[in-house]
C-alpha atoms as a PDB file:
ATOM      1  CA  UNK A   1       8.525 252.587 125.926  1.00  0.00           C
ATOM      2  CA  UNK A   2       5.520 251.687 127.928  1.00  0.00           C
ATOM      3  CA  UNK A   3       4.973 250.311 131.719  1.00  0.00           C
ATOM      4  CA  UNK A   4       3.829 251.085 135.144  1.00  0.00           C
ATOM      5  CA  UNK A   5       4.243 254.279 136.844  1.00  0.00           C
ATOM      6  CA  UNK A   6       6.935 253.808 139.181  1.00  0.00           C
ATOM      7  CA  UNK A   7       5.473 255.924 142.114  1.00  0.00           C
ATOM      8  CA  UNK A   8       1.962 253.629 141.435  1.00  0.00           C
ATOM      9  CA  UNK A   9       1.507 252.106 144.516  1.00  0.00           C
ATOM     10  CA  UNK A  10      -2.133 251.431 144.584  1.00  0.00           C
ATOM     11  CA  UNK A  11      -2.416 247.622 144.097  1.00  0.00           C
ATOM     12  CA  UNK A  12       0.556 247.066 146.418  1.00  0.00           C
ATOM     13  CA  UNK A  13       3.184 247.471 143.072  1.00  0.00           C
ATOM     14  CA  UNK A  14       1.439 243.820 141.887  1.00  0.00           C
ATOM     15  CA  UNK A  15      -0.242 243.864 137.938  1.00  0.00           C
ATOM     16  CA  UNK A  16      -1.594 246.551 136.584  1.00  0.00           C
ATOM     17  CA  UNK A  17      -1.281 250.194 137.033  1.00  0.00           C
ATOM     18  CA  UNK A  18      -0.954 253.359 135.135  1.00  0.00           C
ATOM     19  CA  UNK A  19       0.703 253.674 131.779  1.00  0.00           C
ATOM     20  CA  UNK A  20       3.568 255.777 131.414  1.00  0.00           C
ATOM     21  CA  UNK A  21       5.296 256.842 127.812  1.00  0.00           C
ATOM     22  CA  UNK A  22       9.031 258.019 127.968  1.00  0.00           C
ATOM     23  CA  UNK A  23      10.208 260.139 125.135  1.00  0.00           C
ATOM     24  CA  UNK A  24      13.432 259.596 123.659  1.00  0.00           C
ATOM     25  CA  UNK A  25      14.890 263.110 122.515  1.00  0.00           C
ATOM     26  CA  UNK A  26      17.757 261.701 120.986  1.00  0.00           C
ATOM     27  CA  UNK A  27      16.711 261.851 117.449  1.00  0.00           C
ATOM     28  CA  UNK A  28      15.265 265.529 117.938  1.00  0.00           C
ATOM     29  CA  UNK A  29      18.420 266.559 119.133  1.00  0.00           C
ATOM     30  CA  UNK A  30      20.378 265.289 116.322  1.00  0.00           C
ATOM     31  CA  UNK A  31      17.796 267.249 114.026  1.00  0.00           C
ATOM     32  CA  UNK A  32      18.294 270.073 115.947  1.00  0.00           C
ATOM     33  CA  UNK A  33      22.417 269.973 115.632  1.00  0.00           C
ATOM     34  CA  UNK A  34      22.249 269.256 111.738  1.00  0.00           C
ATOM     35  CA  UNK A  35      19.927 272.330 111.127  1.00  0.00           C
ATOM     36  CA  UNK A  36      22.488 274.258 113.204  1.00  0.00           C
ATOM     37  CA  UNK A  37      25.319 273.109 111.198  1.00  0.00           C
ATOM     38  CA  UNK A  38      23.328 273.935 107.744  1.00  0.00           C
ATOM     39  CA  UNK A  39      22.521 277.623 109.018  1.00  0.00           C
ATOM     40  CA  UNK A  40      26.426 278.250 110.026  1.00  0.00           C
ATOM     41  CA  UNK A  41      27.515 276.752 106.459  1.00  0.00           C
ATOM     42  CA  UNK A  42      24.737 279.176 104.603  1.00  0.00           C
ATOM     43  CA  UNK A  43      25.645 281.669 106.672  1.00  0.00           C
ATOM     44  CA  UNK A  44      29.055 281.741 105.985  1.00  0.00           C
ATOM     45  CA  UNK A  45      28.443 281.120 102.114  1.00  0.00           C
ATOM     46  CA  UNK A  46      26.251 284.292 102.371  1.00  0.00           C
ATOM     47  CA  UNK A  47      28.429 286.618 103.930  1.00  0.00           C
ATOM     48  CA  UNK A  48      31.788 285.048 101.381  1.00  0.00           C
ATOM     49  CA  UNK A  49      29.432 286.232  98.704  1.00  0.00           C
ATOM     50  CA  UNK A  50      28.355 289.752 100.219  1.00  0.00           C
ATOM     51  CA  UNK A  51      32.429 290.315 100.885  1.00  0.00           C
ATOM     52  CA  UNK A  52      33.109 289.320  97.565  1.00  0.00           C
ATOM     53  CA  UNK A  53      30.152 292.024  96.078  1.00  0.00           C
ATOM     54  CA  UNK A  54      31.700 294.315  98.223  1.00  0.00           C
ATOM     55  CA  UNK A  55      35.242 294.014  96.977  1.00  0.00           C
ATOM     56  CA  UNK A  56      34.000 294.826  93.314  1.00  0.00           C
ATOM     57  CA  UNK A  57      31.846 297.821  94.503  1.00  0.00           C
ATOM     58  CA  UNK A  58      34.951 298.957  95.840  1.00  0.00           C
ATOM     59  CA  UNK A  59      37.365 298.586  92.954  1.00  0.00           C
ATOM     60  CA  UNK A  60      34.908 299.882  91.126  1.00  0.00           C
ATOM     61  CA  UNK A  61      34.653 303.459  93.254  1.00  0.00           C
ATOM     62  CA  UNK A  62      38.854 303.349  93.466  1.00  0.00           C
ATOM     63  CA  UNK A  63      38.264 303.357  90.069  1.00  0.00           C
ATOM     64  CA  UNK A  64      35.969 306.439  89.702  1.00  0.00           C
ATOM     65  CA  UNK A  65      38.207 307.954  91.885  1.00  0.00           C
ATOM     66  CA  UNK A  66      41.296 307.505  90.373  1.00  0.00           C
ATOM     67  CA  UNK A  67      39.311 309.332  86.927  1.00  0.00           C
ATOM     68  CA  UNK A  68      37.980 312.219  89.401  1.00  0.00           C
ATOM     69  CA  UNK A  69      41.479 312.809  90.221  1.00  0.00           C
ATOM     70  CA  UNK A  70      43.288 312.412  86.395  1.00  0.00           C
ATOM     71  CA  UNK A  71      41.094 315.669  85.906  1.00  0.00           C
ATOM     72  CA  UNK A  72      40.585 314.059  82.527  1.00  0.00           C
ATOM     73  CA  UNK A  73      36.742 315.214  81.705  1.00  0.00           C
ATOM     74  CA  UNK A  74      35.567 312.564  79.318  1.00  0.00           C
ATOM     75  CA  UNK A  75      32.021 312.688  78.187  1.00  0.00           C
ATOM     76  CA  UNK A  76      30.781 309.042  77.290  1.00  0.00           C
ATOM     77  CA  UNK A  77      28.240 308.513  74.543  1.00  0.00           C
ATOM     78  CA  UNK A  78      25.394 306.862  75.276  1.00  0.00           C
ATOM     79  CA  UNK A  79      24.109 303.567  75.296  1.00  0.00           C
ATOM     80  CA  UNK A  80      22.323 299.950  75.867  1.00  0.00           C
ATOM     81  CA  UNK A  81      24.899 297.220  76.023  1.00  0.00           C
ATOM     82  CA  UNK A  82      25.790 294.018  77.614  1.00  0.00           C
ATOM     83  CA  UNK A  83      28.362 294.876  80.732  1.00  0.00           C
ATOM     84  CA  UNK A  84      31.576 293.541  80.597  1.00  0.00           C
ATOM     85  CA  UNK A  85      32.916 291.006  83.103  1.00  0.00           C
ATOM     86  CA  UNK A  86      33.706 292.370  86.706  1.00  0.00           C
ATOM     87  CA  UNK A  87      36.058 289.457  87.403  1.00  0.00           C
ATOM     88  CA  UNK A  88      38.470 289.301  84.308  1.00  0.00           C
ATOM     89  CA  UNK A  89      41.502 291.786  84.295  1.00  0.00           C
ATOM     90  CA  UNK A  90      40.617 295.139  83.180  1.00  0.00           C
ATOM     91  CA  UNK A  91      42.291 297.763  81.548  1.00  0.00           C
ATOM     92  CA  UNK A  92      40.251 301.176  81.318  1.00  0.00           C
ATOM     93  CA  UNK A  93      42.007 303.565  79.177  1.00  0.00           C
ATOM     94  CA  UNK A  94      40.461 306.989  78.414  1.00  0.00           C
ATOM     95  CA  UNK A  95      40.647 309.027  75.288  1.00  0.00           C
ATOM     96  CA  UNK A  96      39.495 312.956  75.806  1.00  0.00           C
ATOM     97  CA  UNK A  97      39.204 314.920  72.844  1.00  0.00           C
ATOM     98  CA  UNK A  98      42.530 316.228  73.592  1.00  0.00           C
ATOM     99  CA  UNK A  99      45.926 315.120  74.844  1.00  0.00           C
ATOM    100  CA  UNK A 100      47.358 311.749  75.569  1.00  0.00           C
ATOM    101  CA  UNK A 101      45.446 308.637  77.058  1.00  0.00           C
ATOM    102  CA  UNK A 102      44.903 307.973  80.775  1.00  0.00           C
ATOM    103  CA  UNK A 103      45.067 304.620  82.184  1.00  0.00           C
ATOM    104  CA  UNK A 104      44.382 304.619  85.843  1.00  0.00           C
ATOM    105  CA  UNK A 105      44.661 308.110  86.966  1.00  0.00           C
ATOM    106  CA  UNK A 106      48.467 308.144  84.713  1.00  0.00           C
ATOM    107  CA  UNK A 107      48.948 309.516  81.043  1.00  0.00           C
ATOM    108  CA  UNK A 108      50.027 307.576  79.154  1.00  0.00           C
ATOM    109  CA  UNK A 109      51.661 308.755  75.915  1.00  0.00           C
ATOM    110  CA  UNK A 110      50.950 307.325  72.776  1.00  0.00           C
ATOM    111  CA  UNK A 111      54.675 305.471  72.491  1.00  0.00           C
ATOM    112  CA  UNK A 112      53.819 303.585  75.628  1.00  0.00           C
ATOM    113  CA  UNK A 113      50.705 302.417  74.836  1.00  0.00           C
ATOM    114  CA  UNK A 114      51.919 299.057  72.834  1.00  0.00           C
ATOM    115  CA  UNK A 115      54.361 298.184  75.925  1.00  0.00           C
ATOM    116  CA  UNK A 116      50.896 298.671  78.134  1.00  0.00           C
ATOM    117  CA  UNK A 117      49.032 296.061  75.970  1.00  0.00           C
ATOM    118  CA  UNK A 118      51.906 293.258  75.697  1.00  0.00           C
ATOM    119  CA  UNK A 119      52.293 293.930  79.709  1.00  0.00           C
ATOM    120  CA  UNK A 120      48.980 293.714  80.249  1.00  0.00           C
ATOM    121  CA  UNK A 121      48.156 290.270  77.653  1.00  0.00           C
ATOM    122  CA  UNK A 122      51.414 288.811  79.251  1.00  0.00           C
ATOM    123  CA  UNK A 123      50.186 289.073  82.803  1.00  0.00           C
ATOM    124  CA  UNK A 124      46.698 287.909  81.763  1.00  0.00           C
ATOM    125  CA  UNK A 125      45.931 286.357  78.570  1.00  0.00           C
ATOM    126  CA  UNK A 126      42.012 287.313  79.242  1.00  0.00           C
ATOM    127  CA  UNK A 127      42.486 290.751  79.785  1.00  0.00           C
ATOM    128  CA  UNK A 128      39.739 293.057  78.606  1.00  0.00           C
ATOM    129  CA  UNK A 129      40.616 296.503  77.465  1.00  0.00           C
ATOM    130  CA  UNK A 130      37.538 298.998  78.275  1.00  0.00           C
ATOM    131  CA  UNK A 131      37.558 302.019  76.247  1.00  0.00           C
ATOM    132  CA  UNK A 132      36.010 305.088  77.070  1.00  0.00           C
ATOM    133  CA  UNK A 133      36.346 307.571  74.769  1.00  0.00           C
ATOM    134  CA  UNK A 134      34.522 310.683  74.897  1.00  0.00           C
ATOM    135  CA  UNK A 135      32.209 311.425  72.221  1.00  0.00           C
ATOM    136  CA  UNK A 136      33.961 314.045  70.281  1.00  0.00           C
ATOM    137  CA  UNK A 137      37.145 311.898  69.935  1.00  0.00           C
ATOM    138  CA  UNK A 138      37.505 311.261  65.952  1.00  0.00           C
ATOM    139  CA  UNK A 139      36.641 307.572  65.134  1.00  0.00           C
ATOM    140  CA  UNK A 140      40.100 306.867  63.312  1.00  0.00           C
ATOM    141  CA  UNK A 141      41.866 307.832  66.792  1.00  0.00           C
ATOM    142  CA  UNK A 142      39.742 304.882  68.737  1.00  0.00           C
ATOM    143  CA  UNK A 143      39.995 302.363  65.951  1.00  0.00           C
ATOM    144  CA  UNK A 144      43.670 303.321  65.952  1.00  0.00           C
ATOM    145  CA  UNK A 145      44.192 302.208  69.891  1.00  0.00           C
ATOM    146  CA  UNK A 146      41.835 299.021  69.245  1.00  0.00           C
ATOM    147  CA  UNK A 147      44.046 297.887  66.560  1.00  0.00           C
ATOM    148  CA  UNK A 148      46.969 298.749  68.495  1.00  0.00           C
ATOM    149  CA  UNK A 149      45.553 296.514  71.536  1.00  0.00           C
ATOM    150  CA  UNK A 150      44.814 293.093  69.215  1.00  0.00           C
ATOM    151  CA  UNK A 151      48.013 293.578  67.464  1.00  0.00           C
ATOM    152  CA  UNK A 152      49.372 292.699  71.014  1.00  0.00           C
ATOM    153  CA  UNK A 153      47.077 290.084  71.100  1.00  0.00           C
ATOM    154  CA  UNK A 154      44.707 291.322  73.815  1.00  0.00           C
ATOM    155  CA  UNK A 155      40.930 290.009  71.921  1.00  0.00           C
ATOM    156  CA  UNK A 156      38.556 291.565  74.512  1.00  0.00           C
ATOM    157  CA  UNK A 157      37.657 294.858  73.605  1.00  0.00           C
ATOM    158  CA  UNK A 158      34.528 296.999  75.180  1.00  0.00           C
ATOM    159  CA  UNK A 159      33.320 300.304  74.238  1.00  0.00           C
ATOM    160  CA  UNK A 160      32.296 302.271  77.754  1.00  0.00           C
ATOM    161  CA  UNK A 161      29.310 304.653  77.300  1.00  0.00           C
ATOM    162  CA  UNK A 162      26.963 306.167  79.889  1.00  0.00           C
ATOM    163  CA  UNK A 163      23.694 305.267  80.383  1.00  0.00           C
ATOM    164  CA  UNK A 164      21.288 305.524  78.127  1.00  0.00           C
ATOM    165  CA  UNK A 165      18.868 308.676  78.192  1.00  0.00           C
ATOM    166  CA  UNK A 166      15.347 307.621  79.007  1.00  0.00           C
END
């Protein structure tokens, strides 16, 4: 908006005068607020995501854990493969060369393992059975368990191994 000064006194406060411009903030503020808004909603979309990434990391350590403490040494072949899915059900069951199968820190004997599958499919029809048998276990012992596991019905089955050597 244009007009006179109001302290411009010069010609009396008759005709013509200085020029003042007024500047309306109004539209700059309400920039201002939606910006604010967007960076709250990111950065609450962020930090969902970063708890969420966290949450794995740590199921995944409980995990490693719970095998430290088994005392069940399993050595993994190795390998280049496609890694499973962190947010299905999982079942990690592993073989050693000798004695009965562990399934989360807890043997389980071989006459409990088809009750472990159908409890398992029946909670979750997408659970994924991970198995991670070491390298010296005989081939017809892991093909025995994976039949074992689709017989319940459970149809995602993953092989662990360690990392390849370079």
């Amino acid at each position: 908006m244009a007009g006179r000064l109001p302290d411009d006194d010069e010609d009396g406060g008759h005709g013509g005068g200085g020029i003042f411009a007024e500047i309306n903030i109004t539209p700059l503020t309400d920039v201002f607020l939606v910006m604010v808004i967007i960076f709250m909603v990111s950065a609450l979309a962020v930090q969902a995501e970063a708890q969420e990434e966290k949450k794995r990391t740590d199921e995944a350590l409980e995990q490693v854990e719970a095998d430290k403490r088994s005392g069940v040494k399993v050595t993994l072949p190795a390998g280049e493969a496609q890694e499973i899915d962190l947010d299905k059900a999982s079942l990690v069951l592993l073989i050693p060369v000798q004695g009965d199968i562990v399934v989360s820190g807890k043997v389980v004997k071989d006459t409990d393992l088809d009750n472990l599958f159908r409890a398992a499919f029946t909670k979750d029809k997408a659970t994924q059975v991970v198995l991670q048998a070491d390298k010296g276990v005989p081939h017809g012992r892991v093909v025995n368990v994976m039949e074992r596991a689709k017989a319940s019905g459970i149809r995602h089955l993953a092989i662990g191994t360690s990392a390849a050597a370079p």
